[in-house]
C-alpha atoms as a PDB file:
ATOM      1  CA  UNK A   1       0.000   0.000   0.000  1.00  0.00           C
ATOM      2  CA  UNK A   2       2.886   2.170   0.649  1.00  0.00           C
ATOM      3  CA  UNK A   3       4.084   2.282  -3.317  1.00  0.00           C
ATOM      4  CA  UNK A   4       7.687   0.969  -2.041  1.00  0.00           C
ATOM      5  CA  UNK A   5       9.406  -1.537  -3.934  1.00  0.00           C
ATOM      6  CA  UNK A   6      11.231  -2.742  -0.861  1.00  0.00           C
ATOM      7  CA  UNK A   7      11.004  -6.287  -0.048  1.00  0.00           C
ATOM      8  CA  UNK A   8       8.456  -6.715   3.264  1.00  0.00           C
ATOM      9  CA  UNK A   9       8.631 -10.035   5.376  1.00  0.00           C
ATOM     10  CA  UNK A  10       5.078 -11.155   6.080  1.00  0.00           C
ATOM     11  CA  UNK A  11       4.492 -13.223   9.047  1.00  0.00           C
ATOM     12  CA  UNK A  12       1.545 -15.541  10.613  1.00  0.00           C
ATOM     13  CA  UNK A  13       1.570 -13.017  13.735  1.00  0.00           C
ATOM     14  CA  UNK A  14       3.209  -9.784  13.127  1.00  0.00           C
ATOM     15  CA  UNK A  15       2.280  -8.827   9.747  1.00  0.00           C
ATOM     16  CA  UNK A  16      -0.218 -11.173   8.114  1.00  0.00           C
ATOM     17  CA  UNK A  17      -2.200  -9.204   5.538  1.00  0.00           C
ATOM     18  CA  UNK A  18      -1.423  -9.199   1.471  1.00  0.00           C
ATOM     19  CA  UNK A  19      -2.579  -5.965  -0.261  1.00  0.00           C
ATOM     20  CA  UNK A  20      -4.112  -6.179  -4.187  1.00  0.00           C
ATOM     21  CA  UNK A  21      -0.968  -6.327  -6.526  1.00  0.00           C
ATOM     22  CA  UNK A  22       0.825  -7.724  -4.154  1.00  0.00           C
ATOM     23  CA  UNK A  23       4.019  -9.993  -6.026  1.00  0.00           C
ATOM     24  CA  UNK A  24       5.188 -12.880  -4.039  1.00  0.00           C
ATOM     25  CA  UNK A  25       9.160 -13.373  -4.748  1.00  0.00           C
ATOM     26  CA  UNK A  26       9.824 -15.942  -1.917  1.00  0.00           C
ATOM     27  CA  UNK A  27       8.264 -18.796   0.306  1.00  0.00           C
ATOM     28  CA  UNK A  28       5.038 -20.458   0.063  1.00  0.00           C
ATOM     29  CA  UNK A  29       1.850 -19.877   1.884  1.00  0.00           C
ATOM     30  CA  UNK A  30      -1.679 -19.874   1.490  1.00  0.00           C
ATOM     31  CA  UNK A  31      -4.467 -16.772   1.304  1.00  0.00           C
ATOM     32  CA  UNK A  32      -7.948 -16.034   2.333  1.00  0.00           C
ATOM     33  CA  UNK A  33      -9.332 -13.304   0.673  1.00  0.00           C
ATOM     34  CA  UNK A  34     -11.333 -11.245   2.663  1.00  0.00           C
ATOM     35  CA  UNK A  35     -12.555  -8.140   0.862  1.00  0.00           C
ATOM     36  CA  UNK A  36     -12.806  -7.707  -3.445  1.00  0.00           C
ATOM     37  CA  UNK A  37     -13.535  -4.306  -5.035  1.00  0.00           C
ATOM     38  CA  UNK A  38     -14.836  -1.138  -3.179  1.00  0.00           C
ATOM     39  CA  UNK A  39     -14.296  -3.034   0.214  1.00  0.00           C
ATOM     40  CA  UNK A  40     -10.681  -3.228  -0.114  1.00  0.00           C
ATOM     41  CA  UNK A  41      -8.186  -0.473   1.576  1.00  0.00           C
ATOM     42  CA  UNK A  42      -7.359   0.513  -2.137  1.00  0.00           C
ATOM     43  CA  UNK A  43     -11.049   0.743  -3.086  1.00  0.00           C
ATOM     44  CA  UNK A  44     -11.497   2.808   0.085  1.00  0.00           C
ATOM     45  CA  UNK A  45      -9.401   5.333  -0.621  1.00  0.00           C
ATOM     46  CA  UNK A  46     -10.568   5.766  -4.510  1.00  0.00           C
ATOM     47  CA  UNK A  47     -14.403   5.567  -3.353  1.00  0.00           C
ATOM     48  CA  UNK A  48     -13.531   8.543  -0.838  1.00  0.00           C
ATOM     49  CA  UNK A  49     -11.665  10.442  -3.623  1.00  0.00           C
ATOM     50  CA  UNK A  50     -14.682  10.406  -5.789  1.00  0.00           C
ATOM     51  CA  UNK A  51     -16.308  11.727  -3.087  1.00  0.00           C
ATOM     52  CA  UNK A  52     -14.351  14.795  -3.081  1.00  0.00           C
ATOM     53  CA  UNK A  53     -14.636  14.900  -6.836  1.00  0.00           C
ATOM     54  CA  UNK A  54     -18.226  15.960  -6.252  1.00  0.00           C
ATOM     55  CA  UNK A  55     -17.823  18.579  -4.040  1.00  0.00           C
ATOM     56  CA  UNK A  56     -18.129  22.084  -5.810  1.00  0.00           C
ATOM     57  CA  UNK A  57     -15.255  24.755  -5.381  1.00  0.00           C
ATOM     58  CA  UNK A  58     -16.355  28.445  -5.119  1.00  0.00           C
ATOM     59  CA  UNK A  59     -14.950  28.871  -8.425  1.00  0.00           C
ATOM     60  CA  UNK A  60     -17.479  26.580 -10.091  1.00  0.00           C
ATOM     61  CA  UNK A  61     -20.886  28.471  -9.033  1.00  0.00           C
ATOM     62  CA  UNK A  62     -19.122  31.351 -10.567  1.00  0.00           C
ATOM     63  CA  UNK A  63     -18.110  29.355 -14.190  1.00  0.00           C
ATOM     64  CA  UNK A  64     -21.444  27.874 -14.179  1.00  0.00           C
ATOM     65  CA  UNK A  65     -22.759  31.171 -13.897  1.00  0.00           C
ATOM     66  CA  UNK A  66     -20.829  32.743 -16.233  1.00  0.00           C
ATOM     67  CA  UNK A  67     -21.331  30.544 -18.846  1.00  0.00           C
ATOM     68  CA  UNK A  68     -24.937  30.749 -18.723  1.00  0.00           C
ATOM     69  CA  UNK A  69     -25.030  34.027 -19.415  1.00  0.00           C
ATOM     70  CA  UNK A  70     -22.915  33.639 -22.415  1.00  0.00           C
ATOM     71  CA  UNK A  71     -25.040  30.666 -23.672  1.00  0.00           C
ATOM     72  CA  UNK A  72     -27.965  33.296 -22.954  1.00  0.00           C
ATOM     73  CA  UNK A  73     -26.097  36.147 -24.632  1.00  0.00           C
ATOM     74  CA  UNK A  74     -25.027  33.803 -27.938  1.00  0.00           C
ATOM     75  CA  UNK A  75     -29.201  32.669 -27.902  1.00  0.00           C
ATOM     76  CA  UNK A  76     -30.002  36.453 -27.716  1.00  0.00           C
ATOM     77  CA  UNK A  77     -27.801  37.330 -30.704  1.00  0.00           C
ATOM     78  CA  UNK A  78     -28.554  34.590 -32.759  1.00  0.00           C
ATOM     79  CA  UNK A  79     -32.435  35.392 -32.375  1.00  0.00           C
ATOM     80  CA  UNK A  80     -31.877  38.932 -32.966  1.00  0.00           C
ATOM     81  CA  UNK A  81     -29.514  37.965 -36.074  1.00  0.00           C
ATOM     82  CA  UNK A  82     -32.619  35.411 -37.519  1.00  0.00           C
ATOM     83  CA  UNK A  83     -35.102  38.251 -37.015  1.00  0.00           C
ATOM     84  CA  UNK A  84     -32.710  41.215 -39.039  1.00  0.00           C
ATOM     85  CA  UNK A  85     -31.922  38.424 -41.918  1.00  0.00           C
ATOM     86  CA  UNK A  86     -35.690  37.334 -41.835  1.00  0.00           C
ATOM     87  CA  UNK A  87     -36.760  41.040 -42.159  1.00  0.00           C
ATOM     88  CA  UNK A  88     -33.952  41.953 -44.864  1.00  0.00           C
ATOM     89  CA  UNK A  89     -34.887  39.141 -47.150  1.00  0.00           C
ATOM     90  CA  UNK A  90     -38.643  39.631 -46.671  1.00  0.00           C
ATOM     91  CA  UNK A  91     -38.349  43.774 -47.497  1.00  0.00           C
ATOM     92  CA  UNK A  92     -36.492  43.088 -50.568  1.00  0.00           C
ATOM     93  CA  UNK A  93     -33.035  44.215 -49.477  1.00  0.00           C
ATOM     94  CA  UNK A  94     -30.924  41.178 -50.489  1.00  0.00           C
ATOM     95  CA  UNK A  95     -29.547  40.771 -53.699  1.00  0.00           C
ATOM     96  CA  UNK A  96     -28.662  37.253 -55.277  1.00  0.00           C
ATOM     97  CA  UNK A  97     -25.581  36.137 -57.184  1.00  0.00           C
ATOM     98  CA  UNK A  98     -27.272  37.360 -60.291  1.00  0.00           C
ATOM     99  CA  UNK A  99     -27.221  40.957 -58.713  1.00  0.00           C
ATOM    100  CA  UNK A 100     -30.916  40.959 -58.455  1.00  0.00           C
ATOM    101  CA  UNK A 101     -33.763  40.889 -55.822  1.00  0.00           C
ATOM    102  CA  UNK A 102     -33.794  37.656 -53.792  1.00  0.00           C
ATOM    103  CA  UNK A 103     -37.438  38.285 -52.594  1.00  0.00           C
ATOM    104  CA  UNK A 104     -39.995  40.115 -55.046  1.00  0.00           C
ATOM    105  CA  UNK A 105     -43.089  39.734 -53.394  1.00  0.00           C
ATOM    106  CA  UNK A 106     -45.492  37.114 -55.192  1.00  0.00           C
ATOM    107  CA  UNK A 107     -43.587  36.469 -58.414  1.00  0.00           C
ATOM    108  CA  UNK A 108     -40.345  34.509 -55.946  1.00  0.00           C
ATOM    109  CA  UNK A 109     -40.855  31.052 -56.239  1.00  0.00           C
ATOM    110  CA  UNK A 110     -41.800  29.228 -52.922  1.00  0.00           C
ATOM    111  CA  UNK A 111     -39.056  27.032 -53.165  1.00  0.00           C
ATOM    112  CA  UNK A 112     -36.448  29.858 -53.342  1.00  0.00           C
ATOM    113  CA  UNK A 113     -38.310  31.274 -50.378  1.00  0.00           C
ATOM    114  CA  UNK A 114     -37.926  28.534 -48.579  1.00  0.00           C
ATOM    115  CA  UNK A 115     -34.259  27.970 -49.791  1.00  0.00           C
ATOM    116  CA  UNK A 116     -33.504  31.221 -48.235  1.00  0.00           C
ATOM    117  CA  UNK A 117     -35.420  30.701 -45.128  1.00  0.00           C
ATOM    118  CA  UNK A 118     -33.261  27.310 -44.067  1.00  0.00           C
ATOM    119  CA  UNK A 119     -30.044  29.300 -44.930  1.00  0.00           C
ATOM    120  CA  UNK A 120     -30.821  32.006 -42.688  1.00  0.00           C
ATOM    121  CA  UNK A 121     -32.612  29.623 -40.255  1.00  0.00           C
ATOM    122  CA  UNK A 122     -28.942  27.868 -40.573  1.00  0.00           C
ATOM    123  CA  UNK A 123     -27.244  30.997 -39.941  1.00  0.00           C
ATOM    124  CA  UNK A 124     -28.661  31.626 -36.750  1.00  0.00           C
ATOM    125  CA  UNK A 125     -28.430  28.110 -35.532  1.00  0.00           C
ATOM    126  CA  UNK A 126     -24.785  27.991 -36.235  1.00  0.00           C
ATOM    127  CA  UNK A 127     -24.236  31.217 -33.915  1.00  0.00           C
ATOM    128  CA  UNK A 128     -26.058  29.150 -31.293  1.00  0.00           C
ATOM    129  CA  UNK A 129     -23.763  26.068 -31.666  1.00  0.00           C
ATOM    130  CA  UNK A 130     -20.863  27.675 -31.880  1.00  0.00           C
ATOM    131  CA  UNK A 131     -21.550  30.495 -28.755  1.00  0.00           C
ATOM    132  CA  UNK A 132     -22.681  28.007 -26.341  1.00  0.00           C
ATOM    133  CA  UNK A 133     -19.468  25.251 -26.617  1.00  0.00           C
ATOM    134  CA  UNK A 134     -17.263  28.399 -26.986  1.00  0.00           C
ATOM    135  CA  UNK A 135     -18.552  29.934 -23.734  1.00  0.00           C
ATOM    136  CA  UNK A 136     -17.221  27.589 -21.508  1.00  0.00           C
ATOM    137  CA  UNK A 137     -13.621  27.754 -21.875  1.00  0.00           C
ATOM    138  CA  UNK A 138     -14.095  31.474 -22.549  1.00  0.00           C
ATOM    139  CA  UNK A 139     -16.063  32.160 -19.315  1.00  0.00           C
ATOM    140  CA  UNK A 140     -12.665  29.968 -17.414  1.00  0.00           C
ATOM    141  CA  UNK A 141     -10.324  32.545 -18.891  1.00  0.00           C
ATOM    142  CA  UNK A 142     -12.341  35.588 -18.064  1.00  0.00           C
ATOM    143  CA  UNK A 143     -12.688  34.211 -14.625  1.00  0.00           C
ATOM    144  CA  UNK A 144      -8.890  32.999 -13.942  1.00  0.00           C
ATOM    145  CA  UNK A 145      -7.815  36.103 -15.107  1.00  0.00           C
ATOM    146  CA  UNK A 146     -10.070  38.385 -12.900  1.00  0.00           C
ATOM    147  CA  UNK A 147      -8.818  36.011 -10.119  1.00  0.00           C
ATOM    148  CA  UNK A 148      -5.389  36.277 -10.618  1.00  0.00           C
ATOM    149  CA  UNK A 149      -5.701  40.081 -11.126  1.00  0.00           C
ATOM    150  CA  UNK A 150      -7.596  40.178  -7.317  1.00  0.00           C
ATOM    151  CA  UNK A 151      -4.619  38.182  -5.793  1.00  0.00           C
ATOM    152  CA  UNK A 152      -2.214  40.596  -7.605  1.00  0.00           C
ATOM    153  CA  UNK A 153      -4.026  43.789  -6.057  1.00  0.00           C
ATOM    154  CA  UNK A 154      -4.082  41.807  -2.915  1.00  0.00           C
ATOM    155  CA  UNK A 155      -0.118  41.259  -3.218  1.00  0.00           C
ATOM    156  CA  UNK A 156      -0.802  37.341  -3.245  1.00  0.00           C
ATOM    157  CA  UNK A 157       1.906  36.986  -5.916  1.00  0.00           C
ATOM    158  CA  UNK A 158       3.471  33.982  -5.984  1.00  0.00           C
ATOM    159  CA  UNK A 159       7.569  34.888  -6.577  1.00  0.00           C
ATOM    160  CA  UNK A 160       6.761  37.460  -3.866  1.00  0.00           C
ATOM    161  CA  UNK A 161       5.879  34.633  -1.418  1.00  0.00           C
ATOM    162  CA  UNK A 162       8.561  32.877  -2.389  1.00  0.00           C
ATOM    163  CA  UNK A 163      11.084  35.202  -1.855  1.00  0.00           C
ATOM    164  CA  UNK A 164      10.060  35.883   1.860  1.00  0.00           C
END
């Protein structure tokens, strides 16, 4: 259990107890096993690991926070981004390839209108799927670096410390 590679004598009396892993490079003997799995010492110690694992730090109230408002603010945009493009194409203020009107009132053909509707539909999905992925790992940056700018006003530097 120790992580040691030094040999350990095991005796009847003193020291009777073989851990998982455990390589035999002398003697003879026999073994009960009394505990498999989670039961174990090892399994123990990894079960009350994972426990800690689920504890939240204060940092991650504030992430989680922060990157719900960025998945809000991307959702925001990209509705606001549908409704301009839907508007634009719907006044007459696009123009195709061919330099012309995309939308001209009755004489478009439906299928071109709805063409145009799934690209801008697409448009404004993409800004969703890419804001809300993107937050997270923006919304850790932000926050580290407004952290580590606190600790520097608060002369918790680091070199400082270790110069003391």
């Amino acid at each position: 259990m120790t992580g040691e590679s030094d040999h350990v004598e095991i005796h009847e009396k003193d020291n009777p107890f073989l851990f998982s892993g455990t390589k035999i490079s002398d003697g003879f003997g026999t073994m009960v096993v009394t505990s498999v799995g989670m039961n174990t010492a090892w399994g123990e110690m990894m079960s009350s690991i994972r426990r800690e694992l689920d504890e939240q730090t204060p940092l991650q109230p504030r992430l989680d926070k922060l990157a719900s408002s960025i998945g809000k603010l991307g959702l925001a945009i990209a509705l606001i981004v549908l409704v301009v493009l839907l508007v634009r194409y719907f006044t007459g203020n696009t123009v195709g390839d061919d330099g012309k009107k995309e939308f001209n009132g009755s004489k478009t053909n439906m299928d071109k209108v709805m063409d145009s509707v799934v690209r801008i539909v697409s448009a404004a999905v993409t800004i969703v799927v890419v804001a809300i992925p993107e937050g997270l790992p923006l919304a850790v940056t932000l926050t580290l670096a407004y952290s580590m700018k606190r600790m520097m006003a608060d002369q918790a530097n680091g070199q400082e410390t270790l110069s003391m």
